[in-house]
Protein backbone atom coordinates (compact mmCIF):
# COMPACT_ATOMS: atom_id res chain seq x y z
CA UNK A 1 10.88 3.82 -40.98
CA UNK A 2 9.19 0.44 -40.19
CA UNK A 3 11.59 0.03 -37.29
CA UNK A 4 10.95 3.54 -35.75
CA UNK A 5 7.64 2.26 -36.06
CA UNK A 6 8.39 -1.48 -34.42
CA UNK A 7 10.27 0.83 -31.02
CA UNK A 8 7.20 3.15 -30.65
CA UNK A 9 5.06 0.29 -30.78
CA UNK A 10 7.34 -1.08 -28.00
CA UNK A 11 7.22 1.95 -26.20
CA UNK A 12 3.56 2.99 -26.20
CA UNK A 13 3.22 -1.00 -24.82
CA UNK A 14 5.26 -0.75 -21.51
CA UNK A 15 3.73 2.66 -21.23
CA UNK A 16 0.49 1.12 -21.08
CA UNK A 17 1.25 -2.16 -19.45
CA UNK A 18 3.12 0.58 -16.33
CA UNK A 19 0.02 2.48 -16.09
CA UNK A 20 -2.11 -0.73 -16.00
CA UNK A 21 -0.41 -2.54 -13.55
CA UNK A 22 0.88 0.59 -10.73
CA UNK A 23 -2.99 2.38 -11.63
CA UNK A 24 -5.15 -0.70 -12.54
CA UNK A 25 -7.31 2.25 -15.06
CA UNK A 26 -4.48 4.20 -16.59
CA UNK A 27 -3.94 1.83 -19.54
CA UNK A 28 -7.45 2.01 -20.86
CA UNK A 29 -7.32 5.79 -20.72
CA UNK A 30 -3.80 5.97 -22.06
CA UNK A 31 -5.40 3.71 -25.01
CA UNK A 32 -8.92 6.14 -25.38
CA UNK A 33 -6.22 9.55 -25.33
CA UNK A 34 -5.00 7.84 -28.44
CA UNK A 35 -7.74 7.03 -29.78
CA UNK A 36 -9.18 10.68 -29.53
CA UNK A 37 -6.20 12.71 -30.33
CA UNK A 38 -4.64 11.53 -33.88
CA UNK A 39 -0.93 12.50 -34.60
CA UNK A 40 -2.12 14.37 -37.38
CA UNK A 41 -3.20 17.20 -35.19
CA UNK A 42 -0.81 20.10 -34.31
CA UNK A 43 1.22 19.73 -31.53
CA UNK A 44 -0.75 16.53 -31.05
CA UNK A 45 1.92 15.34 -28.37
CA UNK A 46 1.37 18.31 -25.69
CA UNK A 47 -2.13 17.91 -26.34
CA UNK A 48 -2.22 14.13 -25.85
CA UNK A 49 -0.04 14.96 -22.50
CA UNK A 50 -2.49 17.52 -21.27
CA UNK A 51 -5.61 15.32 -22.08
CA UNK A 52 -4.38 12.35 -20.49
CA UNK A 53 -3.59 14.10 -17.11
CA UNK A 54 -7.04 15.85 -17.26
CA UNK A 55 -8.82 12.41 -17.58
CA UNK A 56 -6.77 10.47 -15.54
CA UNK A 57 -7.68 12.89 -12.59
CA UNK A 58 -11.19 13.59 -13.76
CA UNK A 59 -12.08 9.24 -13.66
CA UNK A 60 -9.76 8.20 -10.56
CA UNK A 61 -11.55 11.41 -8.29
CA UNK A 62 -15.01 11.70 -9.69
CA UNK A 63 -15.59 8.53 -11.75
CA UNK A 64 -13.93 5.33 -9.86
CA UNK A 65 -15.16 6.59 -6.39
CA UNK A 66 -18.69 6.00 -7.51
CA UNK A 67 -18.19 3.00 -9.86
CA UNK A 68 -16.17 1.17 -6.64
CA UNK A 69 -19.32 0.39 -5.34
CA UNK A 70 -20.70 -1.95 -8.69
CA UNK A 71 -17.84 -4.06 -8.01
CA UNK A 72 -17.56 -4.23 -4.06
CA UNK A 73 -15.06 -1.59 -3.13
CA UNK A 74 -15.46 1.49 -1.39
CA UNK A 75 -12.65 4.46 -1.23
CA UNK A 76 -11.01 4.40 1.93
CA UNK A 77 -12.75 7.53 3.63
CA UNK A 78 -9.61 9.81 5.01
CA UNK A 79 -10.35 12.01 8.11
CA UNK A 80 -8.71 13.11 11.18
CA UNK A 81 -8.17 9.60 12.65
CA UNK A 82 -7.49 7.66 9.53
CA UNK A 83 -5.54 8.75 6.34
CA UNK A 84 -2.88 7.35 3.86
CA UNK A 85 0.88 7.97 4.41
CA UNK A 86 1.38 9.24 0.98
CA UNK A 87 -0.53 11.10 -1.68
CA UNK A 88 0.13 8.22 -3.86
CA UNK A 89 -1.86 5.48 -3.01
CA UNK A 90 -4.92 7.99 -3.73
CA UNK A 91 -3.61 8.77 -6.91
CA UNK A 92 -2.73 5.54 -8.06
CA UNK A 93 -6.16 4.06 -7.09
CA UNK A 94 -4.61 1.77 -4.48
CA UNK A 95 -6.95 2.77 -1.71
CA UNK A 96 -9.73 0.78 -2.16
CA UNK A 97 -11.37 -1.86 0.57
CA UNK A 98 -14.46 -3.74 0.85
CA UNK A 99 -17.14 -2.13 2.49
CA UNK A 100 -16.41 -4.58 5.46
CA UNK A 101 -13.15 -3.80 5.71
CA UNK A 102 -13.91 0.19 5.71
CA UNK A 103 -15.36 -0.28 9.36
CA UNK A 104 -12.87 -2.33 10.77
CA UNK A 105 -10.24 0.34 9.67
CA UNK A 106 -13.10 3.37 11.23
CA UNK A 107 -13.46 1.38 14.39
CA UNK A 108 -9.41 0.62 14.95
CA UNK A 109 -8.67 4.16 14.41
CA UNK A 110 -11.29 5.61 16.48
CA UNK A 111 -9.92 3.54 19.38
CA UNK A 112 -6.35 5.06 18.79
CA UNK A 113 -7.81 7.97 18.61
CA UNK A 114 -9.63 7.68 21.84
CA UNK A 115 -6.38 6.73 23.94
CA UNK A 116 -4.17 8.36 21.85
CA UNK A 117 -6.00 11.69 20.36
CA UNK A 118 -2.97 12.79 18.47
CA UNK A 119 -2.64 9.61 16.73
CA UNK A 120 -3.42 8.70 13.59
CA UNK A 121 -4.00 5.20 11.81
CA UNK A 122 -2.18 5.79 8.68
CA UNK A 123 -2.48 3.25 5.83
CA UNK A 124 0.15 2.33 3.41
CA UNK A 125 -1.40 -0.29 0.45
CA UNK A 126 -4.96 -1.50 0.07
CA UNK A 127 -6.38 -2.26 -3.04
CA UNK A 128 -7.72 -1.69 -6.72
CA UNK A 129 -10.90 -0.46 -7.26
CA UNK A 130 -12.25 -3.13 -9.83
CA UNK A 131 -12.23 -6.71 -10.29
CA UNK A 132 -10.84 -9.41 -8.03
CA UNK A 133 -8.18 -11.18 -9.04
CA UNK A 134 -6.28 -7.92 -10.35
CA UNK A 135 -2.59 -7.75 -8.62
CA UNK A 136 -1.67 -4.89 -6.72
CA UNK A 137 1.82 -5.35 -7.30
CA UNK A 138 4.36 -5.81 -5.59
CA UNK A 139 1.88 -7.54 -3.21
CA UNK A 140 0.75 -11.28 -3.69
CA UNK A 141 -2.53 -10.66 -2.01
CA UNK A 142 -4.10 -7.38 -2.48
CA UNK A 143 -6.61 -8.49 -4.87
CA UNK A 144 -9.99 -8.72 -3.28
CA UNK A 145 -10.37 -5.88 -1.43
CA UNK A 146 -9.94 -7.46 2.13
CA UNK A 147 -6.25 -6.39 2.36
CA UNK A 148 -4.44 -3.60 3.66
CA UNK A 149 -1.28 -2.66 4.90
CA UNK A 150 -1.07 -0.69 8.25
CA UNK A 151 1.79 1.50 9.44
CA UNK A 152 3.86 0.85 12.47
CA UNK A 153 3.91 3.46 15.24
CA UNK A 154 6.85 5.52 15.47
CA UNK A 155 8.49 7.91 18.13
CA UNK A 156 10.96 10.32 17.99
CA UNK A 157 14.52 10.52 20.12
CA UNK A 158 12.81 11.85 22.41
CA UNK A 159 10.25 9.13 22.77
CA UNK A 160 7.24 11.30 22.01
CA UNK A 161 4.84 9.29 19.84
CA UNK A 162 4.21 10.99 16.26
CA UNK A 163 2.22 10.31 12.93
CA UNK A 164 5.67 10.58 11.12
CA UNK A 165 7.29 7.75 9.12
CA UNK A 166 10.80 7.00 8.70
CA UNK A 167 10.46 6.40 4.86
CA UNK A 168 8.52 8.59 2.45
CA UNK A 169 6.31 4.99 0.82
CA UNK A 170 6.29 3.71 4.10
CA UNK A 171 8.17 0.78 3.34
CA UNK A 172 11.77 -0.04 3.38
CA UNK A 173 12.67 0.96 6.49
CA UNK A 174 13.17 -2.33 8.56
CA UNK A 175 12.90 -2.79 12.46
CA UNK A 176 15.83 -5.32 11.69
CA UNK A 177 16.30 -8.42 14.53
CA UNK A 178 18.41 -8.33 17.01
CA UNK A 179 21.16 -10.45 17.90
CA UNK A 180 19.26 -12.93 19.90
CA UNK A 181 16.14 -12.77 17.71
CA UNK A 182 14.96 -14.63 14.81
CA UNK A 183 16.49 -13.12 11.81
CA UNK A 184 13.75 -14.54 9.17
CA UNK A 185 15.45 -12.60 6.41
CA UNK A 186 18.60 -14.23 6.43
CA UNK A 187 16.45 -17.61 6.86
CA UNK A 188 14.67 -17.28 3.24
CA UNK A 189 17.59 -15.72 1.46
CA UNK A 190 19.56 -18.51 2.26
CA UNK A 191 16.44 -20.93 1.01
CA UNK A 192 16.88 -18.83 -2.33
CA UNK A 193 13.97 -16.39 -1.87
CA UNK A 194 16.24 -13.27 -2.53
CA UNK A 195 13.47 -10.98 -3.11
CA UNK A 196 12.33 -11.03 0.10
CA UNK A 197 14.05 -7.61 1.29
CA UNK A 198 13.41 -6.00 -2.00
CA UNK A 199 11.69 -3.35 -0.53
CA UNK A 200 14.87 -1.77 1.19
CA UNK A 201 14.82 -0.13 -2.59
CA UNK A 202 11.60 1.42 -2.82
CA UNK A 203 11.91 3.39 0.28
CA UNK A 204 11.49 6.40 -2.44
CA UNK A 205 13.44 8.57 0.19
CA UNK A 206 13.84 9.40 3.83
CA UNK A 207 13.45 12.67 5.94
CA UNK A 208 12.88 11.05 9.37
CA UNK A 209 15.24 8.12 9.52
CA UNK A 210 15.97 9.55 13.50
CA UNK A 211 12.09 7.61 13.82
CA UNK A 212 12.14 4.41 16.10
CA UNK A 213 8.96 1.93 16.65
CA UNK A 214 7.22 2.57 19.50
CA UNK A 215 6.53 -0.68 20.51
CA UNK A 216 3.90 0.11 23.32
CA UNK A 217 2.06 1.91 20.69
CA UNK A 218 2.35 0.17 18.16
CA UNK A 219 1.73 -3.33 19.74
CA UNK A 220 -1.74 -1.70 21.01
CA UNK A 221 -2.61 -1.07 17.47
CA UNK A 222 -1.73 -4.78 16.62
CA UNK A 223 -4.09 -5.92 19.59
CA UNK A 224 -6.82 -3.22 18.47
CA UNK A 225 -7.04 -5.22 15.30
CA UNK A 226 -7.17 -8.04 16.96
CA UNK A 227 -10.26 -7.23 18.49
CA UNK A 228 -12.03 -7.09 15.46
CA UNK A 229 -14.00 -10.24 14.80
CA UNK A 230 -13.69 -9.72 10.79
CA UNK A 231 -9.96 -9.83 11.13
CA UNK A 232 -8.66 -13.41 9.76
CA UNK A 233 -5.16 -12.77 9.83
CA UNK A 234 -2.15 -10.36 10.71
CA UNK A 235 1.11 -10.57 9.23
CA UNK A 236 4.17 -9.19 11.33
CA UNK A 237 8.00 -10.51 11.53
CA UNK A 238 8.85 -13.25 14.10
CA UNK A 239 11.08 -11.48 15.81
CA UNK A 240 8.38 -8.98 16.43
CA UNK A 241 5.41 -11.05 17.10
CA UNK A 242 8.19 -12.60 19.87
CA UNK A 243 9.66 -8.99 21.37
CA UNK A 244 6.04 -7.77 21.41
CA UNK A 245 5.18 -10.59 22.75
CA UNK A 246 2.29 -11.00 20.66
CA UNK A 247 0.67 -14.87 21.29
CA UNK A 248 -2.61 -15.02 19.14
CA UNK A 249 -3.48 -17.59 16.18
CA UNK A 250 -4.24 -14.85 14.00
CA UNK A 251 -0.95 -13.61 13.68
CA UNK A 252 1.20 -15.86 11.36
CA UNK A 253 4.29 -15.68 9.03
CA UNK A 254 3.65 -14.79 5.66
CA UNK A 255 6.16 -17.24 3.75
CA UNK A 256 9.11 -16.86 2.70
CA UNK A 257 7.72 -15.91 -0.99
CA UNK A 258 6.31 -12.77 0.14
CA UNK A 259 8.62 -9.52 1.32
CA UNK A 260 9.73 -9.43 5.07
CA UNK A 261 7.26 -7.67 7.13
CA UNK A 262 9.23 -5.66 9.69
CA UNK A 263 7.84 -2.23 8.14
CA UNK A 264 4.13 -2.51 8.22
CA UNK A 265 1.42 -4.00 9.34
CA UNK A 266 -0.31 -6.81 7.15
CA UNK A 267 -4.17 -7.26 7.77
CA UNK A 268 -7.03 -9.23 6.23
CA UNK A 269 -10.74 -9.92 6.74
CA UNK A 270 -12.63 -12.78 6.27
């Protein structure tokens, strides 16, 4: 009995320490569901399940949105020139910025818009709602509000520019060097850094792996950012800083402890 006990324990643990660390607020409310519905109540599981869905969805649509704002965030604001690739990041809270950093992102993707009106900026990562400091994990840096990550541009065989990505996260699908390029990857796995292409597992699928970068359009995006004055930095691959021939001090390597950055776009403010 005592070690049935001992497993749950372990078991309602990672169930909270998952929620806290992919939601940032679905611990705490796993903990208050708990809290409110004892196990001496009939069919206390279903109606644990049932409450904890209702909350969850109630706090991170109605409740976090307007709390943001105590601590410095704001919810990214979707519309028709700037929304996030997957339903996800909205659900899981991960689409917070500063305020700051919410008109850089309405100014770069009105500009698309305005050369390219059926383009979209679409936004993979950002960050947490509350505290800095929290991780966003997988991400070393997504703690303050001033990060996001920034799909690339893609076309399709026919070289007609779309809002399509070749991976359903957004991630994981590399623009890989070519033979004559800088192939940074192989550079930091050989230094030991083996996690650094990680993300080739968390692609969470693909229906449009016929997508290529389209370089024109997507190195315009890179030199939209650019143009902002908050923007500090912009993390790309060498190889594609070099075949995009991107020259500007802002856009630097990200280290060899971070994930290889040949599937996004990495951008901070000051």
């Amino acid at each position: 009995m005592r070690i049935n006990y001992f497993f749950k324990g372990i078991l309602h643990l990672l169930i909270f320490l998952f929620l806290t660390v992919t939601t940032q607020i679905g611990g705490i409310l796993y903990v208050i569901t708990f809290l409110l519905i004892s196990n001496k109540v009939l069919k206390y599981r279903l109606k644990r399940t049932f409450f904890f869905i209702t909350l969850y969805l109630i706090t991170s649509f109605l409740i976090v949105p307007k709390m943001a704002p105590l601590f410095g965030r704001v919810k990214i604001e979707n519309n028709k020139n700037l929304e996030a690739h997957n339903f996800i990041t909205k659900l899981f809270n991960r689409n917070y910025v500063t305020p700051k950093l919410q008109e850089v992102l309405t100014a770069v993707s009105l500009k698309i818009k305005k050369e390219s009106p059926s383009l979209k900026v679409i936004y993979l990562d950002a960050n947490f709602p509350f505290f800095n400091g929290f991780p966003l994990l997988p991400h070393l840096s997504h703690n303050d509000g001033k990060k996001i990550d920034i799909s690339f541009i893609y076309q399709t065989e026919k070289g007609v520019n779309t809002n399509n990505k070749p991976s359903n996260s957004g991630y994981g699908i590399f623009v890989a060097p070519k033979n004559n390029e800088i192939n940074q990857t192989n550079i930091c796995k050989k230094k030991g850094f083996l996690q650094y292409d990680f993300t080739k597992y968390f692609t969470f699928g693909s229906f449009n792996s016929n997508l290529k970068i389209s370089e024109k359009a997507t190195k315009n995006l890179i030199l939209q950012i650019l143009k902002e004055d908050a923007v500090s930095k912009i993390f790309i691959e060498p190889h594609l800083k070099n075949r995009l021939n991107l020259n500007h001090s802002k856009i630097r390597f990200h280290g060899c402890g971070a994930v290889r950055h040949d599937d996004h776009i990495h951008f901070q403010i000051k």
